[in-house]
Protein backbone atom coordinates (compact mmCIF):
# COMPACT_ATOMS: atom_id res chain seq x y z
CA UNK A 1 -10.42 1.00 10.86
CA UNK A 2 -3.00 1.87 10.06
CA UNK A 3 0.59 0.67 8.65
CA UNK A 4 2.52 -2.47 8.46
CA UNK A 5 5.06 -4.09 10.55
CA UNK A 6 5.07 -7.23 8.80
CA UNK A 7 7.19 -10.37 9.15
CA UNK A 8 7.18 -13.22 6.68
CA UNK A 9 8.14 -16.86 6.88
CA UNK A 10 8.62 -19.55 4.16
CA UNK A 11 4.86 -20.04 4.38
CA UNK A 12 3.23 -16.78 6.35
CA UNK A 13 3.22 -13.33 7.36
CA UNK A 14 4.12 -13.24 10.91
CA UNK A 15 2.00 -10.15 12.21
CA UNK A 16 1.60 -6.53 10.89
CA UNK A 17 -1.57 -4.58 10.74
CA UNK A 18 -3.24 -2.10 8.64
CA UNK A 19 -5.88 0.00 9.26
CA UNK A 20 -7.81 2.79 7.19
CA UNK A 21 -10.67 5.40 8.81
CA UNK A 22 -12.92 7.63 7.74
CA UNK A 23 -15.96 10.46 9.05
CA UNK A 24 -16.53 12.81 11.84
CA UNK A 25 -19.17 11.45 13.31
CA UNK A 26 -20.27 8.07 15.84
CA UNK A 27 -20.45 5.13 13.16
CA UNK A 28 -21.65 2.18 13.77
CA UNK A 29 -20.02 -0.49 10.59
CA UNK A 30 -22.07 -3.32 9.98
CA UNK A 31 -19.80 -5.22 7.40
CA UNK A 32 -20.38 -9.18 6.86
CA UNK A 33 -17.83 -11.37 5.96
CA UNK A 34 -19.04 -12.58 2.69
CA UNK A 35 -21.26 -8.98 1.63
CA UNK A 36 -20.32 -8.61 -2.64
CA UNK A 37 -19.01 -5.09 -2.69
CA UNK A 38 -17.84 -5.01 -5.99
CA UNK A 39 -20.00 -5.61 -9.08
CA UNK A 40 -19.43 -6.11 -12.64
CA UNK A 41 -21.02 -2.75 -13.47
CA UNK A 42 -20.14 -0.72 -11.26
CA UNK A 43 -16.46 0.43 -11.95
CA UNK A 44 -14.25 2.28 -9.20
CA UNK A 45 -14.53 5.74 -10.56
CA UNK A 46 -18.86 5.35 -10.80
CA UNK A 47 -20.30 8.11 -9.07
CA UNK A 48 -21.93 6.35 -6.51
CA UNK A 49 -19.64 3.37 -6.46
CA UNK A 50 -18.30 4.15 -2.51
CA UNK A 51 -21.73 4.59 -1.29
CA UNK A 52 -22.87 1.25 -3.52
CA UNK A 53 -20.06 -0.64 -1.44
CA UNK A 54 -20.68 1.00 1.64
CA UNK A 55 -24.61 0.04 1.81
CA UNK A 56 -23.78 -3.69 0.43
CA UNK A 57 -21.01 -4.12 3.21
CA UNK A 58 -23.77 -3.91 5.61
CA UNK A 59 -26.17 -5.65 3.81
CA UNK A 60 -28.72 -3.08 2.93
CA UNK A 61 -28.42 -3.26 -0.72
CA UNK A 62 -27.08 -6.37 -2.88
CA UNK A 63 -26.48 -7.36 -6.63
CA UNK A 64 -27.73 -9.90 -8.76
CA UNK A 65 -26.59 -13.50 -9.01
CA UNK A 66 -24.85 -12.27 -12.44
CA UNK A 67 -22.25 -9.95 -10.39
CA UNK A 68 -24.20 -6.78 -11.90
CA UNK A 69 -25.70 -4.23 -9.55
CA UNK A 70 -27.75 -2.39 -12.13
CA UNK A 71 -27.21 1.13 -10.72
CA UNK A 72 -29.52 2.83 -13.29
CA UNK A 73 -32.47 0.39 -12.53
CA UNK A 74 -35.24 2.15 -11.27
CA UNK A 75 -36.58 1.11 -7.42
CA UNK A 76 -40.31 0.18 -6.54
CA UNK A 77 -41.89 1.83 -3.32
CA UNK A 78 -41.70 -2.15 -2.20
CA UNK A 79 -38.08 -2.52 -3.05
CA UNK A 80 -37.42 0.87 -1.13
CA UNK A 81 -39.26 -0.34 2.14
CA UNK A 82 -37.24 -3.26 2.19
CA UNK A 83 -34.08 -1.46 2.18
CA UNK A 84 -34.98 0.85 4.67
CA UNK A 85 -36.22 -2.18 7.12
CA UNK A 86 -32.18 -3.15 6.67
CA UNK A 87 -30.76 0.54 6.92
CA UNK A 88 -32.58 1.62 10.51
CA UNK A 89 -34.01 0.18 13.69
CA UNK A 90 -36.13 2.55 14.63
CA UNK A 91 -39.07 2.29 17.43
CA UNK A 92 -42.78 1.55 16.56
CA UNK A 93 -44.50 5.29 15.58
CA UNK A 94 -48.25 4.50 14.79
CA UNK A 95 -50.35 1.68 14.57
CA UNK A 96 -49.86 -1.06 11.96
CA UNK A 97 -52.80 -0.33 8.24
CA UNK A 98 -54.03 -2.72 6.42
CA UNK A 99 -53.02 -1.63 2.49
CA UNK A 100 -55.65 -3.43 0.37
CA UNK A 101 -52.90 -4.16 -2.18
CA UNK A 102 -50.29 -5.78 -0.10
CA UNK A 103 -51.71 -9.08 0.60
CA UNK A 104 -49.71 -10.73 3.51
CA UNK A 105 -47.68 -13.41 1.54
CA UNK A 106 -46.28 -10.64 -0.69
CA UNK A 107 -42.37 -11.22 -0.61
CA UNK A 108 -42.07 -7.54 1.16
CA UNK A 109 -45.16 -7.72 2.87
CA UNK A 110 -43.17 -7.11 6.88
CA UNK A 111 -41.05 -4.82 5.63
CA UNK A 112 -43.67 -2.28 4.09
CA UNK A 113 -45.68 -2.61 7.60
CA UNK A 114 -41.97 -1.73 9.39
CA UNK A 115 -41.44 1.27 7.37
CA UNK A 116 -45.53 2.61 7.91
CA UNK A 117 -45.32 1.92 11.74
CA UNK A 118 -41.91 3.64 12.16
CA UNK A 119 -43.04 6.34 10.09
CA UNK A 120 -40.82 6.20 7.09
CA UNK A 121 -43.28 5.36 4.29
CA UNK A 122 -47.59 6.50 3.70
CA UNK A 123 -49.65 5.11 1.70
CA UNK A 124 -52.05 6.59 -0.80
CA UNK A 125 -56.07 7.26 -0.79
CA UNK A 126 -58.03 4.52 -0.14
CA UNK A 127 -55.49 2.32 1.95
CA UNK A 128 -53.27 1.59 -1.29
CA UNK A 129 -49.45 1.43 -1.01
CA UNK A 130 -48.88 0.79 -5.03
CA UNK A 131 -45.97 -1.62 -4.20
CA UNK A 132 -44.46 -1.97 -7.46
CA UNK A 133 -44.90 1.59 -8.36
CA UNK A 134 -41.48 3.13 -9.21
CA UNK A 135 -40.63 5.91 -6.47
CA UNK A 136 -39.74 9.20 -7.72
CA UNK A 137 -36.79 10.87 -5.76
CA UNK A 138 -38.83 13.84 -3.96
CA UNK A 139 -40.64 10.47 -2.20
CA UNK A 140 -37.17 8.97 -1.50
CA UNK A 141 -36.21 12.09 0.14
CA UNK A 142 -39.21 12.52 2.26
CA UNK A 143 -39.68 8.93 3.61
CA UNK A 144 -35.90 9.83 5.25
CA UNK A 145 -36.07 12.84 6.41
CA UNK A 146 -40.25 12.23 8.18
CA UNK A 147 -38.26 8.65 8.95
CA UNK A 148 -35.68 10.55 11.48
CA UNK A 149 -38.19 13.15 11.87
CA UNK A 150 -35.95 15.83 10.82
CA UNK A 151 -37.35 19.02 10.10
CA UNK A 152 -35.79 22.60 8.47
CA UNK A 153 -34.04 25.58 10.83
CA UNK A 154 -33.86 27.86 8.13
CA UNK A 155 -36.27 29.39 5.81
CA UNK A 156 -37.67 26.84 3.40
CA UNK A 157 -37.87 29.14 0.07
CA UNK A 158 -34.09 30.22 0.40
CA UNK A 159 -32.86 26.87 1.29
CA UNK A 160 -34.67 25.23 -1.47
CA UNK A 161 -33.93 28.28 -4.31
CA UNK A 162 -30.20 26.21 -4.00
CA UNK A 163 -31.63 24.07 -7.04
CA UNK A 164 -32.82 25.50 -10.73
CA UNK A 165 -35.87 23.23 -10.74
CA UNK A 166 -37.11 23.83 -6.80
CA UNK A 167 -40.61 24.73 -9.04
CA UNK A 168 -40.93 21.41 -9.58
CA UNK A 169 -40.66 19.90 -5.66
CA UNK A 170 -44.47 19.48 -4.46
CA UNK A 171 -45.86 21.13 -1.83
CA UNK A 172 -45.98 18.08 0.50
CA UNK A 173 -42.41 17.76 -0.10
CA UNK A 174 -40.63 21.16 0.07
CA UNK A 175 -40.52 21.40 4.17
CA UNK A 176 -38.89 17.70 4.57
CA UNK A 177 -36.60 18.20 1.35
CA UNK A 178 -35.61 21.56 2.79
CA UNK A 179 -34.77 19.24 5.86
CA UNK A 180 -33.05 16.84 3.76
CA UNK A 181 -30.66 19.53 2.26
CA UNK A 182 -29.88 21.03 5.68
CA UNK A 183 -29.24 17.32 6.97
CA UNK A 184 -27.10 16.88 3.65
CA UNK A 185 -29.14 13.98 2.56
CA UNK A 186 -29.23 15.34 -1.30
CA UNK A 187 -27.37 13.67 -3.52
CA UNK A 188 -27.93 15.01 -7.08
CA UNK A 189 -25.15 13.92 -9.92
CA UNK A 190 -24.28 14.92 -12.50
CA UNK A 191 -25.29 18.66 -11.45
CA UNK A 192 -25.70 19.84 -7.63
CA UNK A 193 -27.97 22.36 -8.70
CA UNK A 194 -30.86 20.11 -10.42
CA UNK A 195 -32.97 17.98 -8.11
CA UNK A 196 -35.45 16.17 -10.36
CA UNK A 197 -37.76 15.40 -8.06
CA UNK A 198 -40.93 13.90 -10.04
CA UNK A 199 -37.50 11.50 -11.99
CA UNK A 200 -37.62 7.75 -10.81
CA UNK A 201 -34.77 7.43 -8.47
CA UNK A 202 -32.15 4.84 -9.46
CA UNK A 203 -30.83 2.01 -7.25
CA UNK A 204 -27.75 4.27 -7.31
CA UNK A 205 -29.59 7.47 -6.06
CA UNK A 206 -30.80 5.70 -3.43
CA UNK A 207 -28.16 3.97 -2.21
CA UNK A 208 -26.92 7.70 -1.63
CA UNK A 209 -29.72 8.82 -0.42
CA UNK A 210 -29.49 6.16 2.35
CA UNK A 211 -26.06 6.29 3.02
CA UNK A 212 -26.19 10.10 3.73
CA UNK A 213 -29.09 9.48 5.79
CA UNK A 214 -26.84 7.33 7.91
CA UNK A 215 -24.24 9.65 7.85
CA UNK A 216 -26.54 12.28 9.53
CA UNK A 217 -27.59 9.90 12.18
CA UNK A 218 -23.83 8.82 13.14
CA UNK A 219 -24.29 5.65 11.91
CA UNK A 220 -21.81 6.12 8.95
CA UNK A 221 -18.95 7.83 8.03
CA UNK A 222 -18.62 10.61 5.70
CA UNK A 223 -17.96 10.34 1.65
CA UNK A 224 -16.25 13.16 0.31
CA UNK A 225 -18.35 14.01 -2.89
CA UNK A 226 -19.00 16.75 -5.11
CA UNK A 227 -22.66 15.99 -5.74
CA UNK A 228 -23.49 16.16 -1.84
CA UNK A 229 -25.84 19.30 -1.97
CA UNK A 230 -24.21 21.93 0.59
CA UNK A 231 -20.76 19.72 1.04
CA UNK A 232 -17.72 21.95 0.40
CA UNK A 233 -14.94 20.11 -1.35
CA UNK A 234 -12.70 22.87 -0.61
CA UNK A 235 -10.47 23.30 3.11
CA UNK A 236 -11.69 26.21 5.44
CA UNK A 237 -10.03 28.58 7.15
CA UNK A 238 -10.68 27.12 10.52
CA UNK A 239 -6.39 26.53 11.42
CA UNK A 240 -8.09 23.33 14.25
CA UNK A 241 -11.10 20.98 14.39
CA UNK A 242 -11.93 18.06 17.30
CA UNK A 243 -12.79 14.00 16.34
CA UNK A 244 -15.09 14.03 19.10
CA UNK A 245 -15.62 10.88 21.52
CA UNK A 246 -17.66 8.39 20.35
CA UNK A 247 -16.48 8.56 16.41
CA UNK A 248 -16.22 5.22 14.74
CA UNK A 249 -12.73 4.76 12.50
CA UNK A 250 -13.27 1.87 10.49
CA UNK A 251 -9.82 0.18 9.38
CA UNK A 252 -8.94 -2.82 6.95
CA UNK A 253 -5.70 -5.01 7.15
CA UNK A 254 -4.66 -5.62 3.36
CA UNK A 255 -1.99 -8.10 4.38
CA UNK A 256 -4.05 -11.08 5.82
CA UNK A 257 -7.48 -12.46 6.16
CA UNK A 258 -6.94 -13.37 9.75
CA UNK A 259 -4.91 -12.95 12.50
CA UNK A 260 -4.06 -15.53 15.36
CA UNK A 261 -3.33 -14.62 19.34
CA UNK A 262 -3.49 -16.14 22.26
CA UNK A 263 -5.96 -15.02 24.60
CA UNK A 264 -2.93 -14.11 27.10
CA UNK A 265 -1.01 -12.24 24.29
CA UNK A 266 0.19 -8.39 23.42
CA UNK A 267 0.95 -8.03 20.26
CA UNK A 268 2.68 -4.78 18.64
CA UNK A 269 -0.15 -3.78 15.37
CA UNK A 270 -0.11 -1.47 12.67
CA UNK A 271 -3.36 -0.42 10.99
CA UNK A 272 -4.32 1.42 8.40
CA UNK A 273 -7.56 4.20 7.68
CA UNK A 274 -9.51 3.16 5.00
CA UNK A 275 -11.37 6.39 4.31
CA UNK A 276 -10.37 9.99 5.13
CA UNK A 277 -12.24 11.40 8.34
CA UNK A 278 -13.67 15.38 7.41
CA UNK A 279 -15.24 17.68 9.24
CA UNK A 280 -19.08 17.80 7.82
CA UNK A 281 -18.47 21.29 5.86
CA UNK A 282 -15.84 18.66 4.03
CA UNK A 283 -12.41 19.52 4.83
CA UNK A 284 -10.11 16.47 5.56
CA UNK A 285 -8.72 16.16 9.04
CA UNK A 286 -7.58 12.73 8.72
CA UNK A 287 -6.33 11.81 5.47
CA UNK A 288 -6.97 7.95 4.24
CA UNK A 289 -4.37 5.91 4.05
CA UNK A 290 -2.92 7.00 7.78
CA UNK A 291 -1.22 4.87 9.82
CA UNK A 292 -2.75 3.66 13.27
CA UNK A 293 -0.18 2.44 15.45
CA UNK A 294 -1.06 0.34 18.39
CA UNK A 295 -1.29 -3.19 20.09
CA UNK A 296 -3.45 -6.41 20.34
CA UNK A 297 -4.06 -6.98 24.29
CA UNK A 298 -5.76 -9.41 26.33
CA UNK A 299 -9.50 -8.00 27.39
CA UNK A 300 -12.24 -9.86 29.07
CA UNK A 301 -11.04 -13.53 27.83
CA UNK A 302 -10.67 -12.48 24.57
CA UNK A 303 -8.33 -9.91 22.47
CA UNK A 304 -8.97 -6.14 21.86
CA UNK A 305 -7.29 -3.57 19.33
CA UNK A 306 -6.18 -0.51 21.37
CA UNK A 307 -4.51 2.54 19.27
CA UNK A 308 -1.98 4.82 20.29
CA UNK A 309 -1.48 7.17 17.86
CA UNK A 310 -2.34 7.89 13.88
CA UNK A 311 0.53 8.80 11.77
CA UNK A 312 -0.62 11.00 8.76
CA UNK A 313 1.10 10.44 5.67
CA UNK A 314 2.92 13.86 5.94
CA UNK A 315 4.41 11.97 8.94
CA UNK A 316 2.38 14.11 11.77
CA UNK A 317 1.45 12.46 14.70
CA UNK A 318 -1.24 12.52 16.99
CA UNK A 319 -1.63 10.16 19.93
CA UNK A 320 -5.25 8.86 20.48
CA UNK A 321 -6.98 6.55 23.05
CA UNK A 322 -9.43 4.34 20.95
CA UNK A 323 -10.40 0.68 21.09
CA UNK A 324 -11.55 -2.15 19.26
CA UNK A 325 -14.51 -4.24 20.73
CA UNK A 326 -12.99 -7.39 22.16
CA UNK A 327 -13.16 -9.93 20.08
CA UNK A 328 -13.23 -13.66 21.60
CA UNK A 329 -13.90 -15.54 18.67
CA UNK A 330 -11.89 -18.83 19.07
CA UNK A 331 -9.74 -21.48 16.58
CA UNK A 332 -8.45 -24.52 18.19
CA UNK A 333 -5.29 -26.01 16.67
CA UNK A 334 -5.01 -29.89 17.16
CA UNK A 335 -1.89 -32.48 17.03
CA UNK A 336 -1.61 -33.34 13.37
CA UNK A 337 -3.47 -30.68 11.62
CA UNK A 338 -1.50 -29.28 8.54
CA UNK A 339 0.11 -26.10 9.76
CA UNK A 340 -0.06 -24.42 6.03
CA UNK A 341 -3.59 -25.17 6.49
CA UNK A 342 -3.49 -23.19 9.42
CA UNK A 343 -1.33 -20.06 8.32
CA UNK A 344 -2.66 -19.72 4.82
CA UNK A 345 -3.49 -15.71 4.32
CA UNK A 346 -2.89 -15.22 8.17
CA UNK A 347 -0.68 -13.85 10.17
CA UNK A 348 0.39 -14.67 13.67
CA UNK A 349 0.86 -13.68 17.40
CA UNK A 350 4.73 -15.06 18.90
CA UNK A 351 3.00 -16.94 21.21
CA UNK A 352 0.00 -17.90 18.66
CA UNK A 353 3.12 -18.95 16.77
CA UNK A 354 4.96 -21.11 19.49
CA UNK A 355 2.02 -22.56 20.64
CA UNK A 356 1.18 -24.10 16.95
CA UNK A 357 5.10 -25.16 16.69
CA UNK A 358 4.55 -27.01 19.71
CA UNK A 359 1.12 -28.91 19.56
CA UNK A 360 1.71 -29.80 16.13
CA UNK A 361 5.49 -30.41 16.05
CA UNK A 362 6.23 -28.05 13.13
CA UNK A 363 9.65 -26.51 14.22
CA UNK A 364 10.22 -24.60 11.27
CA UNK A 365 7.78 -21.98 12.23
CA UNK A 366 9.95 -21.99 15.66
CA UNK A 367 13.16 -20.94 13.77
CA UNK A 368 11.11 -16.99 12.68
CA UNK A 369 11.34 -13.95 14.14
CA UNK A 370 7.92 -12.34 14.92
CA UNK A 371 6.22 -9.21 16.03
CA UNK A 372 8.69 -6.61 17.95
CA UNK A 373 11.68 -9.11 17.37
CA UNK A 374 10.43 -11.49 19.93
CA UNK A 375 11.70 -15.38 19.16
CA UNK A 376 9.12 -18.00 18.94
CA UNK A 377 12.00 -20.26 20.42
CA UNK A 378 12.04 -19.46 23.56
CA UNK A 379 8.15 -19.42 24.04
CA UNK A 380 7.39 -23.14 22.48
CA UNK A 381 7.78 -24.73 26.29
CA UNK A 382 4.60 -22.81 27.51
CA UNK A 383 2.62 -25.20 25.13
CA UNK A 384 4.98 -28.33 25.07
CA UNK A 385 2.72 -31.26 25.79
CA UNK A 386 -0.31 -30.01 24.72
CA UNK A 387 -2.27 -31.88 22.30
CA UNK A 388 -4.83 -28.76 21.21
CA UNK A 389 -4.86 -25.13 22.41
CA UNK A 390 -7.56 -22.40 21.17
CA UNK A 391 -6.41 -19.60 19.81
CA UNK A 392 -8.35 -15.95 19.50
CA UNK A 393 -9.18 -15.81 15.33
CA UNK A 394 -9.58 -12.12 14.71
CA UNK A 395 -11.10 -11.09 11.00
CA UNK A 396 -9.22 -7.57 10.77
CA UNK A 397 -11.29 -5.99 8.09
CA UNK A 398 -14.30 -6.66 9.84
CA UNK A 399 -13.55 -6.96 13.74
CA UNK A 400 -11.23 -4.16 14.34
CA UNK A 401 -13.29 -1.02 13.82
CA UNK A 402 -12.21 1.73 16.11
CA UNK A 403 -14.09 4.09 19.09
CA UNK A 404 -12.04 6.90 19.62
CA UNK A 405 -12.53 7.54 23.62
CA UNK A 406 -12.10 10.74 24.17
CA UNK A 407 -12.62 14.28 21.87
CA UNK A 408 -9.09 14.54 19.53
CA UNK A 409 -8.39 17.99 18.76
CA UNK A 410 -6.12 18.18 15.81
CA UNK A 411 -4.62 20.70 13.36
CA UNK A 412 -5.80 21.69 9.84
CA UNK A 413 -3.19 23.17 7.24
């Protein structure tokens, strides 16, 4: 999920927000706490390094206890069923098989019956899934697109004469590959044009391969890349486009690992997009890096993010109804905890503020100024006398993702 309004004491920021978004499209962001997202070999300008981070954010993909990702390594059909079991929850298709070489204490054992019974994965004459076989890309490509049973609108030979080796895609696989492209599923680097089907795909190539397959279910939000097969890189000459209702803006606060309220609070928030949003033919419509302006407010006994506007980095404005989910997550401060304890890499509410100058005595955090100008002074009788009070502990990277509420039409120049 904008920019900073940010107030710091002798020992803490006192409250600003940042908040990044991305995509045209629903998303739904799974992103644990503690997911690695950066690994030893895999450097920031990688290919595949945003969709590497993306997929271990949610927990589909993951390194190796030496901090390497080994993006080159090739993927079993084994390894690839247990990544799809983490990518989609999709509803039972067929009846479970018995493969006679998956005996039912093998480590993936659930996850290749998930991906048969949901229709993602076959197995091979004679009731064999070859677990440890390597899987070449073509079969990559057409476990996702029979997965979300996607199939091709236009005609299959011209879609697929798009790549100089389309010779080489197998018959069983041309109609759902032709799918694929149309769904924007193909990832092929370094050259667009070259599919290399029968080639072992990579743990790279698939963690593209996923992540556009979650892009094309609104699950995820859209990577700008060159190697996206049909993804223009270049603007259009469409002068509007519309964020429609529903799209997912997920934001990160680079300030602070937390953020303290009370549950009765509003508190004035600036976030900032982490991602550009773009249309799905590519052109950006919200650049990263823009500003999303709004306010923490009480909801439900808990605290939810609610936007007002984006500000672009050109400075253009657009004013926006969107919303986090309410987050009701609790911390309760005691008499005679240490308040740096407390405030280390967070940033607080006024009345998160006064109420921890007052239950555990510290008056120098009563002497700041904090969000909007408003004086934790004057605030600090509300919690005189109390010996504990709970406060709502918000994790802005990963609790304040953004539904936008209603379609956004918006200007493209």
């Amino acid at each position: 999920m904008v920019t900073s309004k940010n107030w710091q004491s002798k020992t803490a920021l006192f409250m600003a927000l940042s908040i990044t978004s991305t995509a045209i499209a629903p998303l739904i962001i799974a992103n644990p706490a503690f997911a690695q997202t950066s690994f030893t070999d895999v450097q920031s300008n990688y290919w595949a390094s945003q969709f590497i981070q993306e997929l271990s954010k949610r927990n589909i993909i993951a390194g190796f206890p030496d901090g390497s990702f080994r993006p080159e390594e090739a993927v079993t059909r084994a390894q690839f069923a247990a990544m799809l079991n983490k990518a989609f929850n999709k509803s039972p298709q067929r009846q479970s098989i018995k493969f006679n070489d998956v005996a039912t204490n093998y480590w993936a054992y659930n996850a290749i019956q998930q991906s048969y019974i949901t229709g993602f994965l076959s197995g091979y004459p004679g009731n064999r899934f070859e677990p440890n076989q390597a899987i070449p890309r073509q079969q990559v490509l057409v476990s996702l697109a029979n997965g979300l049973n996607y199939s091709p609108s236009a005609n299959i030979s011209t879609t697929l004469q798009y790549f100089n080796d389309a010779a080489n895609i197998a018959d069983y696989a041309r109609t759902p590959i032709a799918a694929a492209v149309e769904k924007r599923l193909v990832v092929n680097y370094p050259n667009v044009n070259f599919l290399n089907p029968t080639t072992n795909a990579t743990r790279a190539q698939v963690a593209a391969f996923i992540y556009q397959a979650l892009v094309s279910s609104n699950q995820a939000t859209a990577i700008n890349s060159p190697y996206i097969v049909g993804l223009q890189t270049t603007p259009t000459q469409s002068t509007s486009a519309t964020i429609p209702q529903g799209t997912i803006v997920p934001v990160k606060y680079e300030k602070a690992e937390k953020i303290l309220v009370t549950k009765d609070e509003i508190a004035p928030l600036t976030l900032i997009t982490s991602q550009s949003i773009i249309t799905q033919n590519g052109t950006v419509i919200i650049p990263a890096g823009t500003q999303v302006v709004g306010q923490l407010k009480p909801a439900q006994g808990g605290s939810q993010f609610v936007a007002q506007k984006f500000v672009l980095t050109s400075g253009q404005e657009y004013q926006i109804s969107a919303t986090s989910n309410i987050i009701t997550k609790t911390e309760t401060i005691k008499k005679g905890i240490s308040t740096t304890a407390i405030i280390k890499d967070t940033v607080l509410g006024a009345a998160a503020a006064a109420a921890i100058a007052a239950v555990t005595g510290d008056k120098a955090i009563a002497t700041e100024e904090v969000l909007g100008g408003a004086g934790i002074g004057g605030l600090i009788g509300l919690f005189l006398g109390k010996k504990s009070v709970d406060l709502i502990a918000i994790e802005p990277n990963t609790n304040l993702q953004l539904t936008i509420n209603q379609d956004l039409p918006v200007l493209l120049k």
